[in-house]
N, C-alpha and C. Protein backbone atom coordinates (compact mmCIF):
# COMPACT_ATOMS: atom_id res chain seq x y z
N UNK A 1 -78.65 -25.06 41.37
CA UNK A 1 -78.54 -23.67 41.34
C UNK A 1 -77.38 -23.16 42.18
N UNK A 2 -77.19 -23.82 42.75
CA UNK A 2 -76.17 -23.43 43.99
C UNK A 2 -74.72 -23.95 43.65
N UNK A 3 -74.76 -24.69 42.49
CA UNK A 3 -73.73 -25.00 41.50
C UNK A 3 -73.12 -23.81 41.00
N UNK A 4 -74.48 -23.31 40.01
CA UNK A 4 -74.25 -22.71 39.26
C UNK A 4 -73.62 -20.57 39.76
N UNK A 5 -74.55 -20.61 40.64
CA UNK A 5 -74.26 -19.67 41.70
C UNK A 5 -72.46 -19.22 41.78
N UNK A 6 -72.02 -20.77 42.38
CA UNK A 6 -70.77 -20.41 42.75
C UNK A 6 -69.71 -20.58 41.64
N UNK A 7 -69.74 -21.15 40.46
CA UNK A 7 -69.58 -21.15 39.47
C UNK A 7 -69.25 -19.96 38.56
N UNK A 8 -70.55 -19.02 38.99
CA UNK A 8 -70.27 -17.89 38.18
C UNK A 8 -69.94 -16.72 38.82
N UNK A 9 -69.90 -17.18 40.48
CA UNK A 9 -68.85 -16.26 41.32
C UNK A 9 -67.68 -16.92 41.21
N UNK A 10 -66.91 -18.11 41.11
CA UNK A 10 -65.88 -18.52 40.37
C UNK A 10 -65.51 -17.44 39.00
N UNK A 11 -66.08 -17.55 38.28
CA UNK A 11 -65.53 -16.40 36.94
C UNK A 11 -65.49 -15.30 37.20
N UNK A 12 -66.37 -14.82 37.83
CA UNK A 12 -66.30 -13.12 38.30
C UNK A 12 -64.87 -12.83 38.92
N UNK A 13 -64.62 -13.40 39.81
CA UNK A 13 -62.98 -13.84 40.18
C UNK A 13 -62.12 -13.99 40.11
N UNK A 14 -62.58 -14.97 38.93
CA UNK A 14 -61.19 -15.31 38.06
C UNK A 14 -60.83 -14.06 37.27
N UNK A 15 -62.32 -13.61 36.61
CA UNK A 15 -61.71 -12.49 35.83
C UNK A 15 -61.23 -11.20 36.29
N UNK A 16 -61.69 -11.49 37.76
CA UNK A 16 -61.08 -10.07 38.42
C UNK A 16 -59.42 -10.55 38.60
N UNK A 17 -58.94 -11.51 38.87
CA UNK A 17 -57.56 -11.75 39.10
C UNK A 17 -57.02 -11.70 37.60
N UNK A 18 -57.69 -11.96 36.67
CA UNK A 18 -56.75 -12.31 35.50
C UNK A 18 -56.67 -10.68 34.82
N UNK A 19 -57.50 -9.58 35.04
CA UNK A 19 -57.24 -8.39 35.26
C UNK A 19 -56.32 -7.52 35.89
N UNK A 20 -56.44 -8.15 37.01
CA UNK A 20 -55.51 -7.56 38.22
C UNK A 20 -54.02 -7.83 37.93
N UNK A 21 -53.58 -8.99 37.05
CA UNK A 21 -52.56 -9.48 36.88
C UNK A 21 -52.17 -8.77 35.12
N UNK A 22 -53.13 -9.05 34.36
CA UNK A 22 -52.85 -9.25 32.85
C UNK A 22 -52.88 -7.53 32.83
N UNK A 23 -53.48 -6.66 32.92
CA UNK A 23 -53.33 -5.14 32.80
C UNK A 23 -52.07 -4.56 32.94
N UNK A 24 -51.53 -4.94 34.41
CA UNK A 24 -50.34 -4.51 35.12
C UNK A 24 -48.90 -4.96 34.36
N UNK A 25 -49.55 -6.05 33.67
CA UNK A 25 -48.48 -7.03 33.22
C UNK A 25 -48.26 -5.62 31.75
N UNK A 26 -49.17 -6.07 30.75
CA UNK A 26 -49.39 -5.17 29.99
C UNK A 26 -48.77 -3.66 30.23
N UNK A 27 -49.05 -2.82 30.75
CA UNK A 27 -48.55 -1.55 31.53
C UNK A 27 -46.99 -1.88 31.97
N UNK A 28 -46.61 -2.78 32.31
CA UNK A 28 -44.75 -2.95 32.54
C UNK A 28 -44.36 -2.71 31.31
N UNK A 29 -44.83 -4.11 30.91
CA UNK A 29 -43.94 -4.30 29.38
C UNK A 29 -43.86 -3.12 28.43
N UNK A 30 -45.02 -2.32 28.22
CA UNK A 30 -45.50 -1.35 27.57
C UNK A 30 -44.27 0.01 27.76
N UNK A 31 -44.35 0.27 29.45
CA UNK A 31 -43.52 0.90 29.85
C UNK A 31 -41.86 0.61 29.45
N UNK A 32 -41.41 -1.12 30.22
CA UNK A 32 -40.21 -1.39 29.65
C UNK A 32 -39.55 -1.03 28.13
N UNK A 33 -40.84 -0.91 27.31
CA UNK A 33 -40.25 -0.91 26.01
C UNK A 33 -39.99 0.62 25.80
N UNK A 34 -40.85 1.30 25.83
CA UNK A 34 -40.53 2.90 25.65
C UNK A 34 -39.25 3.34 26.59
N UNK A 35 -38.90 2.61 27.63
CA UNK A 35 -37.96 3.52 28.36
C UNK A 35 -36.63 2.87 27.69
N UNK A 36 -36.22 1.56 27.51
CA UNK A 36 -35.64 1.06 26.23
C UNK A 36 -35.50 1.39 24.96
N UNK A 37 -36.50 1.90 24.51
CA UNK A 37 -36.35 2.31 22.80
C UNK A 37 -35.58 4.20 23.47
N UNK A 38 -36.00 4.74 24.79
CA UNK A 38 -35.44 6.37 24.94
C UNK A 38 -34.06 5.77 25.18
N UNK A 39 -33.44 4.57 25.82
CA UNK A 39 -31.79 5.04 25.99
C UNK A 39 -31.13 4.38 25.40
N UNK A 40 -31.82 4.10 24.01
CA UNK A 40 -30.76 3.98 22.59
C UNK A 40 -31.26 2.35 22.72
N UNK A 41 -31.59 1.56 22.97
CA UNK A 41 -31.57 -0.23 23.22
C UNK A 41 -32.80 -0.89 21.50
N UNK A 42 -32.27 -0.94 20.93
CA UNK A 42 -33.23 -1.09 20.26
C UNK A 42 -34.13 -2.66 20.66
N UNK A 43 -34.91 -2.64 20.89
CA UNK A 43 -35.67 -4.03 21.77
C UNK A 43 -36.18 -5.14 20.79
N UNK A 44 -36.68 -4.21 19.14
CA UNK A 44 -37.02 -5.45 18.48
C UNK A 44 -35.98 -6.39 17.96
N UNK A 45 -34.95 -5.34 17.67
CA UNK A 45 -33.70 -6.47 17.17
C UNK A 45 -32.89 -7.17 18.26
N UNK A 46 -32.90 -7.16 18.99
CA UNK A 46 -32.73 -7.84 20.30
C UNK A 46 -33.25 -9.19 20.19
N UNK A 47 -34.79 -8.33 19.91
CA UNK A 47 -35.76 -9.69 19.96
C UNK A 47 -35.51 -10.83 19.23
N UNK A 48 -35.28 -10.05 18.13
CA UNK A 48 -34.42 -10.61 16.42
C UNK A 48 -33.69 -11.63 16.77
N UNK A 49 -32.61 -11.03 17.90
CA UNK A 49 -31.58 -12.04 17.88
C UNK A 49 -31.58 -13.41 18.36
N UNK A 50 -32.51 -12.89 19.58
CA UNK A 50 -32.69 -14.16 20.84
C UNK A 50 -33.38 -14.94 19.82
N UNK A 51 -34.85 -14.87 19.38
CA UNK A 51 -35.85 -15.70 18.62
C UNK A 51 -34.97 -16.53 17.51
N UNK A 52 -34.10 -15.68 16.75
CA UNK A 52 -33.15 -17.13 15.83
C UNK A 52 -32.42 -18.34 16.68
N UNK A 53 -32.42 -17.65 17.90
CA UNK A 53 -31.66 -18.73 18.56
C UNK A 53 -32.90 -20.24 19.19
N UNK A 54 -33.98 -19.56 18.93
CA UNK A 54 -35.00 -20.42 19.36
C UNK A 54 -35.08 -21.43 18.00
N UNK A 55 -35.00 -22.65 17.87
CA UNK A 55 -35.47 -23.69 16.84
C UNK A 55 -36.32 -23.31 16.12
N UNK A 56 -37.59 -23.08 16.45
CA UNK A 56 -38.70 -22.98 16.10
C UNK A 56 -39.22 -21.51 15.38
N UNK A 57 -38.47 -20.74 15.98
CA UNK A 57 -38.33 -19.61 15.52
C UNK A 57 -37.41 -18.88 14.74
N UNK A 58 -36.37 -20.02 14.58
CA UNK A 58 -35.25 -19.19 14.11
C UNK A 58 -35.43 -18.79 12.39
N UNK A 59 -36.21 -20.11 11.42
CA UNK A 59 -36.73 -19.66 10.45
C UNK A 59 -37.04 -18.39 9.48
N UNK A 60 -38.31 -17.57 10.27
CA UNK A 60 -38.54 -16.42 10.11
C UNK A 60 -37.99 -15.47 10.58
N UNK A 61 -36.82 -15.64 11.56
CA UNK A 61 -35.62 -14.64 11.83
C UNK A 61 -35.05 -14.67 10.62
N UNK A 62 -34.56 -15.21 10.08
CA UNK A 62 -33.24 -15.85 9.57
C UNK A 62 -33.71 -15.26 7.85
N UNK A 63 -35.18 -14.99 7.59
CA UNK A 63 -35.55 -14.45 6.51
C UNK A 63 -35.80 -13.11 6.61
N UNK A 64 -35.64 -12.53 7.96
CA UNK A 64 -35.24 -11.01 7.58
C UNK A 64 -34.25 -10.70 7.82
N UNK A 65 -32.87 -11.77 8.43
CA UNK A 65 -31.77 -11.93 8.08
C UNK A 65 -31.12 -11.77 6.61
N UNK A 66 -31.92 -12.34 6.03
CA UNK A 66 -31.34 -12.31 4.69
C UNK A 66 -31.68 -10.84 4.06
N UNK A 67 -32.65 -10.39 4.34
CA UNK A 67 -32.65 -8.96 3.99
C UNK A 67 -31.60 -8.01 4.51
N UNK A 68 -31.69 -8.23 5.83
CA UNK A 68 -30.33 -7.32 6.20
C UNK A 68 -29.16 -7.44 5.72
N UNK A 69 -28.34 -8.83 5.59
CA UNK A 69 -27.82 -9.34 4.76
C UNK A 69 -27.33 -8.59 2.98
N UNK A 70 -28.60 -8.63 2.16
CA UNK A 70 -28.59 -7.92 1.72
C UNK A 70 -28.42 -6.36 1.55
N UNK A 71 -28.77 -6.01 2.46
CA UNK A 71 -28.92 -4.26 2.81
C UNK A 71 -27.60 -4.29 2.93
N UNK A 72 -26.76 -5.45 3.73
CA UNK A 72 -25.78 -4.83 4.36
C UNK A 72 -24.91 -5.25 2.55
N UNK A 73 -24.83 -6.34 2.37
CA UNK A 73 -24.05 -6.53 1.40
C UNK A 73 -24.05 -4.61 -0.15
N UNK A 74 -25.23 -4.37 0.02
CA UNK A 74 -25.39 -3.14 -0.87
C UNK A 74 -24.42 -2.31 0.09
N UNK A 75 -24.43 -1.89 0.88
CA UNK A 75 -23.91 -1.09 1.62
C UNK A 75 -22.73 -1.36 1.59
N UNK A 76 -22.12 -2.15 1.60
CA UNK A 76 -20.65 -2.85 1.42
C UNK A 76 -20.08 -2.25 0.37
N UNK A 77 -20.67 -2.61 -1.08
CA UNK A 77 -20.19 -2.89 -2.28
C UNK A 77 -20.53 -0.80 -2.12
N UNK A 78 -21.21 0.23 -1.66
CA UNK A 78 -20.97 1.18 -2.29
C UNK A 78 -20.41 1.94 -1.61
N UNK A 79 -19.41 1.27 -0.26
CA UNK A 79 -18.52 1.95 0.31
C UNK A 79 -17.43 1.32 -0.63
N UNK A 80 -17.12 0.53 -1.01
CA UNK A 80 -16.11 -0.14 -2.20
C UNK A 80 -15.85 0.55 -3.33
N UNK A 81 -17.47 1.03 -3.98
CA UNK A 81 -16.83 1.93 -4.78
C UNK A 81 -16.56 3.53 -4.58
N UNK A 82 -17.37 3.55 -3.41
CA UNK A 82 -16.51 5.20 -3.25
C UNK A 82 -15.21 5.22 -2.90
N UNK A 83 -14.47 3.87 -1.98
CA UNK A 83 -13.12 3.78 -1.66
C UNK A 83 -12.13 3.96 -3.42
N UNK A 84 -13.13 3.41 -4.18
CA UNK A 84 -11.90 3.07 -5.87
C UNK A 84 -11.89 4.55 -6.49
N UNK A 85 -13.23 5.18 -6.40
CA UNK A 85 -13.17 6.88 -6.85
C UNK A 85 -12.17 7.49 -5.66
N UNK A 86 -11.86 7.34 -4.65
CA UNK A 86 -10.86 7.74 -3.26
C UNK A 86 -9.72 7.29 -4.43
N UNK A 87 -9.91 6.26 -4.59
CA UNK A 87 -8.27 5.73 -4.74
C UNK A 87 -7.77 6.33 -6.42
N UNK A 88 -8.93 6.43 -7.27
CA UNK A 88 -8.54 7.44 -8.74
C UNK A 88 -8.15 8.31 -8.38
N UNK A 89 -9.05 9.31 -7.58
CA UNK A 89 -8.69 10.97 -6.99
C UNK A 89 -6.96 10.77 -6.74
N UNK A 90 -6.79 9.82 -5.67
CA UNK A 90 -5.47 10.33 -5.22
C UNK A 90 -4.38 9.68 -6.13
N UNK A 91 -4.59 9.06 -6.92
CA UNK A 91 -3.56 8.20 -7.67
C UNK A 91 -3.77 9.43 -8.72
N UNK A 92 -4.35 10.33 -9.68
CA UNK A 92 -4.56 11.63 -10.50
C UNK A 92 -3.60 12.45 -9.36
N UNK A 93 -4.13 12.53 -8.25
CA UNK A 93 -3.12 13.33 -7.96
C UNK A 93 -1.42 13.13 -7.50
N UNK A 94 -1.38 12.13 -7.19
CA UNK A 94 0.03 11.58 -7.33
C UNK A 94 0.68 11.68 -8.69
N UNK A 95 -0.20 11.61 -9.72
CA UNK A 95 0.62 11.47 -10.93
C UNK A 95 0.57 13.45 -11.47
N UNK A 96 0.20 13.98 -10.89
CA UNK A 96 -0.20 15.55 -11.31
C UNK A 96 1.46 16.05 -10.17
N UNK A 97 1.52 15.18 -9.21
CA UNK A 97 2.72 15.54 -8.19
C UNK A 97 4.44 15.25 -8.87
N UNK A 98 3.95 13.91 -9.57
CA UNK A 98 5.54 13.06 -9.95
C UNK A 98 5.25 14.01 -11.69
N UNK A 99 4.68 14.63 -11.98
CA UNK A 99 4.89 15.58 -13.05
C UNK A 99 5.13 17.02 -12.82
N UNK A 100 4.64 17.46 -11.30
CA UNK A 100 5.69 18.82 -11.12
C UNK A 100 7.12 18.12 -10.53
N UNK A 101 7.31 17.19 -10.04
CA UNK A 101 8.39 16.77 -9.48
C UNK A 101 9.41 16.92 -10.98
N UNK A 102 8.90 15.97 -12.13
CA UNK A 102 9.73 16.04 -13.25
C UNK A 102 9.84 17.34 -13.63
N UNK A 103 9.17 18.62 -13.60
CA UNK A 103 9.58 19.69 -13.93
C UNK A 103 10.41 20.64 -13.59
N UNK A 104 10.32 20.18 -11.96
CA UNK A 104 11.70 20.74 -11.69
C UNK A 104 12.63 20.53 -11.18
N UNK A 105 12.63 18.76 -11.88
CA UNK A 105 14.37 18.25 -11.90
C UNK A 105 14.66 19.11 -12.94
N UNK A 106 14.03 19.17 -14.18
CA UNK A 106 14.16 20.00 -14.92
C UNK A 106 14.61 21.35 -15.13
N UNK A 107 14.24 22.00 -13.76
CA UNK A 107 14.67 23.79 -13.54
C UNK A 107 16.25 22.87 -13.09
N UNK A 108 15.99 22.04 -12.14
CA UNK A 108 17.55 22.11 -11.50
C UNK A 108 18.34 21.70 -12.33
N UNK A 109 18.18 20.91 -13.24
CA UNK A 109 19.33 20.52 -14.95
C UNK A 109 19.76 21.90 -15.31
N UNK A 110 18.52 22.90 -15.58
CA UNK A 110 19.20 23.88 -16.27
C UNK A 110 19.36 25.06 -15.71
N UNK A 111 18.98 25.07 -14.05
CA UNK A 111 19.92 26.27 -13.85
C UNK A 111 21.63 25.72 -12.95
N UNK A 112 21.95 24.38 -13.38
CA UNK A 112 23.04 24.35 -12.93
C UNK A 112 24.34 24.21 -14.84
N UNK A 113 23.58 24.26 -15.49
CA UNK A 113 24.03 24.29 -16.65
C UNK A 113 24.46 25.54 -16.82
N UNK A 114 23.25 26.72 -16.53
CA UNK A 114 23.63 27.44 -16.29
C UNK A 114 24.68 28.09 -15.43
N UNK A 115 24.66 27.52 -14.29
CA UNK A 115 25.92 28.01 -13.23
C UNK A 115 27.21 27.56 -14.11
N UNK A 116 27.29 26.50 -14.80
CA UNK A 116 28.47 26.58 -15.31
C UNK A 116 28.72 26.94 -16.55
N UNK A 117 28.18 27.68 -17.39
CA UNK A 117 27.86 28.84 -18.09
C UNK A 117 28.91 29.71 -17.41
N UNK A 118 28.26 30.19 -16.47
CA UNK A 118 28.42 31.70 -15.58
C UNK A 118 29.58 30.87 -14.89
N UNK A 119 30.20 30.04 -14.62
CA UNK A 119 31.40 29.88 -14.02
C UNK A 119 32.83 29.97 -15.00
N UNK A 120 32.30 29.07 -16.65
CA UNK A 120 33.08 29.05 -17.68
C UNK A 120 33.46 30.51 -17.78
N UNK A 121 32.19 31.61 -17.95
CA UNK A 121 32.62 32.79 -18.46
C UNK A 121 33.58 33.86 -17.51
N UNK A 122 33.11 33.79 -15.80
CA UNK A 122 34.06 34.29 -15.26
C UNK A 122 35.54 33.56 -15.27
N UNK A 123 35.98 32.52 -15.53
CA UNK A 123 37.16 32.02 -15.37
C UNK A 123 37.97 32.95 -16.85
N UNK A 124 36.77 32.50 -17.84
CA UNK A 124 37.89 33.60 -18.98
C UNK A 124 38.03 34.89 -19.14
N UNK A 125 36.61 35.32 -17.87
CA UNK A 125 37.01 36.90 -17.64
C UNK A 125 38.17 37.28 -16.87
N UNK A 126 38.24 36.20 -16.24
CA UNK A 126 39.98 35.84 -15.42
C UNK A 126 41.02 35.93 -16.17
N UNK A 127 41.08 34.62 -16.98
CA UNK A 127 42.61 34.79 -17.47
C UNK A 127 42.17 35.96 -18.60
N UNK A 128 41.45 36.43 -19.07
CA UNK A 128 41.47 37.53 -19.87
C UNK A 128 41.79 38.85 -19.13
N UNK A 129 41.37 38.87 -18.33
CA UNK A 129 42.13 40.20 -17.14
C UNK A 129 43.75 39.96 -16.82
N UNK A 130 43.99 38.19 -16.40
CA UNK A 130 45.00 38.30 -16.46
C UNK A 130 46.17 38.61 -17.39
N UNK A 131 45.62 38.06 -18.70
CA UNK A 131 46.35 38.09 -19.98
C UNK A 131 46.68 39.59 -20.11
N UNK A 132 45.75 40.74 -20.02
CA UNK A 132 45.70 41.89 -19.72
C UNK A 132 47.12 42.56 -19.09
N UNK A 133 46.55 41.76 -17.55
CA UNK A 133 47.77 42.34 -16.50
C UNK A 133 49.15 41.73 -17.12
N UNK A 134 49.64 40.52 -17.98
CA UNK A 134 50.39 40.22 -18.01
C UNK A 134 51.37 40.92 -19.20
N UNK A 135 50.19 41.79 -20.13
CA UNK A 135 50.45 42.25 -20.95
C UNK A 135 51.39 44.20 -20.23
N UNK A 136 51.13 44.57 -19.44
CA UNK A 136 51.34 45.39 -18.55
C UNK A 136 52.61 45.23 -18.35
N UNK A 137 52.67 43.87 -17.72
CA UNK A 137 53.93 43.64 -17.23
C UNK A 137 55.11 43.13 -18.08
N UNK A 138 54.77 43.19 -19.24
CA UNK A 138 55.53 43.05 -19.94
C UNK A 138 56.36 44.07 -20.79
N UNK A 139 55.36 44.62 -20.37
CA UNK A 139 55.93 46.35 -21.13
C UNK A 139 56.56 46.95 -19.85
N UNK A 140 56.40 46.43 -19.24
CA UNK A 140 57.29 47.47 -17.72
C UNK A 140 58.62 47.07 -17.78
N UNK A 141 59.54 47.84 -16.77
CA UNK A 141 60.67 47.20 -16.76
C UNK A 141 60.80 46.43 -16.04
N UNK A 142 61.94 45.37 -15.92
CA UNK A 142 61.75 44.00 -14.85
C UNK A 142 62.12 44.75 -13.46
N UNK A 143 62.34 45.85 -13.26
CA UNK A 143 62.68 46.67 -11.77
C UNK A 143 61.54 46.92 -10.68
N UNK A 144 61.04 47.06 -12.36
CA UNK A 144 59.59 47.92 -11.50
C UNK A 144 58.54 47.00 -11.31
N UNK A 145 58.35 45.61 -12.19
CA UNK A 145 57.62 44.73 -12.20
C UNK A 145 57.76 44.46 -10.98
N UNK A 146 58.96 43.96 -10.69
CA UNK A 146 59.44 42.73 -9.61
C UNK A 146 58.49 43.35 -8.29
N UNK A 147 58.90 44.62 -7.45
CA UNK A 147 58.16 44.63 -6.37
C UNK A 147 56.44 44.32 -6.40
N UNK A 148 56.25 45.40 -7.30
CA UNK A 148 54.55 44.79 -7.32
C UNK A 148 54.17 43.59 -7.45
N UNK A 149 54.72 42.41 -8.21
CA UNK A 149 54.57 41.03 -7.90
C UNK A 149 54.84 40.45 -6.92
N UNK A 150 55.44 40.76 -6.18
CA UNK A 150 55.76 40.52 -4.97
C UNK A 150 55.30 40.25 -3.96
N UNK A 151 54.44 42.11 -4.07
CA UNK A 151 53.25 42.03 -3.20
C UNK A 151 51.65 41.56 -3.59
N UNK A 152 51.79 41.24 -4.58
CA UNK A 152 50.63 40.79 -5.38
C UNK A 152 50.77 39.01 -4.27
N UNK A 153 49.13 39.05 -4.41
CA UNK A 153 48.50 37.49 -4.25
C UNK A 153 49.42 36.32 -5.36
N UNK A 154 49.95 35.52 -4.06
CA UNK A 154 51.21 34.57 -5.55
C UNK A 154 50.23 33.99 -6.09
N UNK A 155 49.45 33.81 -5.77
CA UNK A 155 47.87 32.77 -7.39
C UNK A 155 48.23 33.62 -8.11
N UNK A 156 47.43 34.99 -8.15
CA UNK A 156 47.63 35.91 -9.35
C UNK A 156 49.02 36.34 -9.55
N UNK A 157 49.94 36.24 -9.28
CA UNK A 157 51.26 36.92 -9.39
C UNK A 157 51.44 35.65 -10.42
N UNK A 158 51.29 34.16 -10.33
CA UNK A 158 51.52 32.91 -11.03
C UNK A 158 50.99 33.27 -12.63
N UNK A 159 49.23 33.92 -12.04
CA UNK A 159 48.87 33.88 -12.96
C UNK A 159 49.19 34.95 -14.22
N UNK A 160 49.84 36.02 -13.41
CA UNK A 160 50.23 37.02 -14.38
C UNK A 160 51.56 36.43 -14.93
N UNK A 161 52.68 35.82 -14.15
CA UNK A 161 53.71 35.48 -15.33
C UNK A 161 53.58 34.34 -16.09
N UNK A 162 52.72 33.50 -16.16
CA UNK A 162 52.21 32.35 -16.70
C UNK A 162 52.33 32.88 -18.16
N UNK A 163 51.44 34.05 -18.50
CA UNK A 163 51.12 34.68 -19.35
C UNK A 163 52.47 35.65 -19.64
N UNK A 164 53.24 35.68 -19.37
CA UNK A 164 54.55 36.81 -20.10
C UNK A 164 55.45 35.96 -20.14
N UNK A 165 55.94 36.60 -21.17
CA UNK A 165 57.13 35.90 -22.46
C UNK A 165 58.21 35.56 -21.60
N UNK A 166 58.76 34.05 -21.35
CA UNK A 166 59.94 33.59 -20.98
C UNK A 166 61.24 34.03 -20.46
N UNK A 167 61.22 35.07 -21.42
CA UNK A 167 62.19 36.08 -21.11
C UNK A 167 62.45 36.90 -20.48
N UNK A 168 61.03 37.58 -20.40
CA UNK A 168 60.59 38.76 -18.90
C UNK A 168 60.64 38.51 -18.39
N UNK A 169 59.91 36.74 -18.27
CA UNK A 169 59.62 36.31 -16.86
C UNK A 169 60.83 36.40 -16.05
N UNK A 170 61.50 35.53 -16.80
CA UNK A 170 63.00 35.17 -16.28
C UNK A 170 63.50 36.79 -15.25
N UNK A 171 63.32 37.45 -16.60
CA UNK A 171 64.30 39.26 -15.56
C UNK A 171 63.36 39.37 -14.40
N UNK A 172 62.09 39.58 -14.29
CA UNK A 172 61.43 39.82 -13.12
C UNK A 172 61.57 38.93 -12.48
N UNK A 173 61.50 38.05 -12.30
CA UNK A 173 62.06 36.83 -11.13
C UNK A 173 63.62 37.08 -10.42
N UNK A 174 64.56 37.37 -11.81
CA UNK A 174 65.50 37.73 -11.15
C UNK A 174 65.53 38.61 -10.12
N UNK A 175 64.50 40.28 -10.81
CA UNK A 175 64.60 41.59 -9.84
C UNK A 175 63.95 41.16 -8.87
N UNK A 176 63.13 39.89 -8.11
CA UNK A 176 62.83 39.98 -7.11
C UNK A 176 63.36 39.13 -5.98
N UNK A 177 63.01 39.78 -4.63
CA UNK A 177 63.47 38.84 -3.23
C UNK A 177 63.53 37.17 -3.54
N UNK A 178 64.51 36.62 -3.45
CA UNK A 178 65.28 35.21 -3.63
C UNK A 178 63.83 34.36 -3.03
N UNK A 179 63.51 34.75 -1.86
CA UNK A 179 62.42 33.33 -1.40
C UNK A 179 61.08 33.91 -1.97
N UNK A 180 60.67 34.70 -2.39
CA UNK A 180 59.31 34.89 -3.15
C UNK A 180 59.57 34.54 -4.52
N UNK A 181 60.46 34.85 -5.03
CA UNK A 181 60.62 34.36 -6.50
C UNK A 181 60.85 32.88 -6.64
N UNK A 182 61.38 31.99 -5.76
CA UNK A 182 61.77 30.90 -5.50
C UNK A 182 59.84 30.19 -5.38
N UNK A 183 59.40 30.76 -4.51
CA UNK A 183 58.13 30.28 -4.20
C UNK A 183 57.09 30.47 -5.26
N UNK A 184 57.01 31.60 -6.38
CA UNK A 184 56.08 32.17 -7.49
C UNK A 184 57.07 30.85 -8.56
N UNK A 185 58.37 30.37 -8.24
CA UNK A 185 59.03 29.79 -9.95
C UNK A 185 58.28 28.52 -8.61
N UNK A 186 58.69 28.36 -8.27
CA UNK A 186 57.96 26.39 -7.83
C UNK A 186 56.62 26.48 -8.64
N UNK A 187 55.59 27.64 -7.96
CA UNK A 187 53.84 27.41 -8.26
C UNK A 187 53.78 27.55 -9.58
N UNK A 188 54.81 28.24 -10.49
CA UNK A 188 54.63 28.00 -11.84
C UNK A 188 55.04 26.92 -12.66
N UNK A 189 56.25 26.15 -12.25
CA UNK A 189 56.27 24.97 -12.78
C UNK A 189 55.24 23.63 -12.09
N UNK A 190 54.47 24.12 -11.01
CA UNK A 190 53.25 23.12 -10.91
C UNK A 190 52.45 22.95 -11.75
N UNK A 191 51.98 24.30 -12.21
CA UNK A 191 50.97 24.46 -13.24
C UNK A 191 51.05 23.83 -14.79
């Protein structure tokens, strides 16, 4: 009896220590994990990781590995295809860009066609003014010609006797000052 006595004050004991220990123990871990899962740590995949590294355990890691695996591989392939709809969008719009681009190489073809349009026509509104003035001066006398050519711009003074008859020219050249007439007969035999 006196066996048994101390025996089962032995367990009373034990179970008070394995209380005293296993509760507290319980209550850490319990704690550790919640204050872990509040500052972002995720603890089971942690767990995940270490346990594949265990032999024995790595097995049934390694098969919800393959799920993630999977998850991740889906996840892959439909950032892939939203990158190829990215890459239609902007390639539509590149080609919507190199077609206003072609439209107005297009303005610039034809408003420089135009400029020389509008350059052709003032040049013959030119010598047609000049033909004009030269017509003037041909009816004048070579007295009266001579000074006003004189003082005339020698381009246009060129360009007005260019245009009158050989003969005029000749008298108005004569009626004028020796080195301006000298300088208007050079610029006309350049031409």
């Amino acid at each position: 009896m006196a066996k048994s006595a101390y025996t089962q004050k032995n367990k009373k004991s034990f179970s008070k220590i394995i209380a005293a220990i296993f509760f507290p123990l319980i209550f850490l871990i319990t704690l550790s994990l919640i204050v872990l899962t509040l500052s972002g740590v995720n603890v089971f995949e942690e767990a995940e990781k270490y346990a594949s590294r265990i032999p024995g355990l790595s097995t049934p890691a390694s098969s919800e590995g393959q799920n993630s695996e999977a998850s991740e591989m889906d996840r892959l392939q439909a950032v892939i295809a939203n990158k190829e709809a990215e890459m239609e969008e902007l390639q539509s719009e590149a080609d919507s860009k190199q077609n206003q681009i072609n439209e107005l190489e297009q303005q610039v073809v034809q408003l420089r066609a135009d400029l020389e349009e509008a350059k052709t026509e003032d040049e013959n509104n030119e010598n047609s003014k000049a033909a004009e003035m030269a017509q003037s001066f041909q009816e004048m006398d070579p007295e009266e010609a001579a000074p006003i050519l004189e003082n005339m711009n020698q381009n246009l003074a060129v360009q007005v006797l260019n245009d009158v008859a050989s003969e005029e020219r000749g008298e108005i050249l004569g009626q004028m000052d020796p080195e301006a007439a000298a300088n208007i007969a050079s610029m006309l035999i350049e031409e």
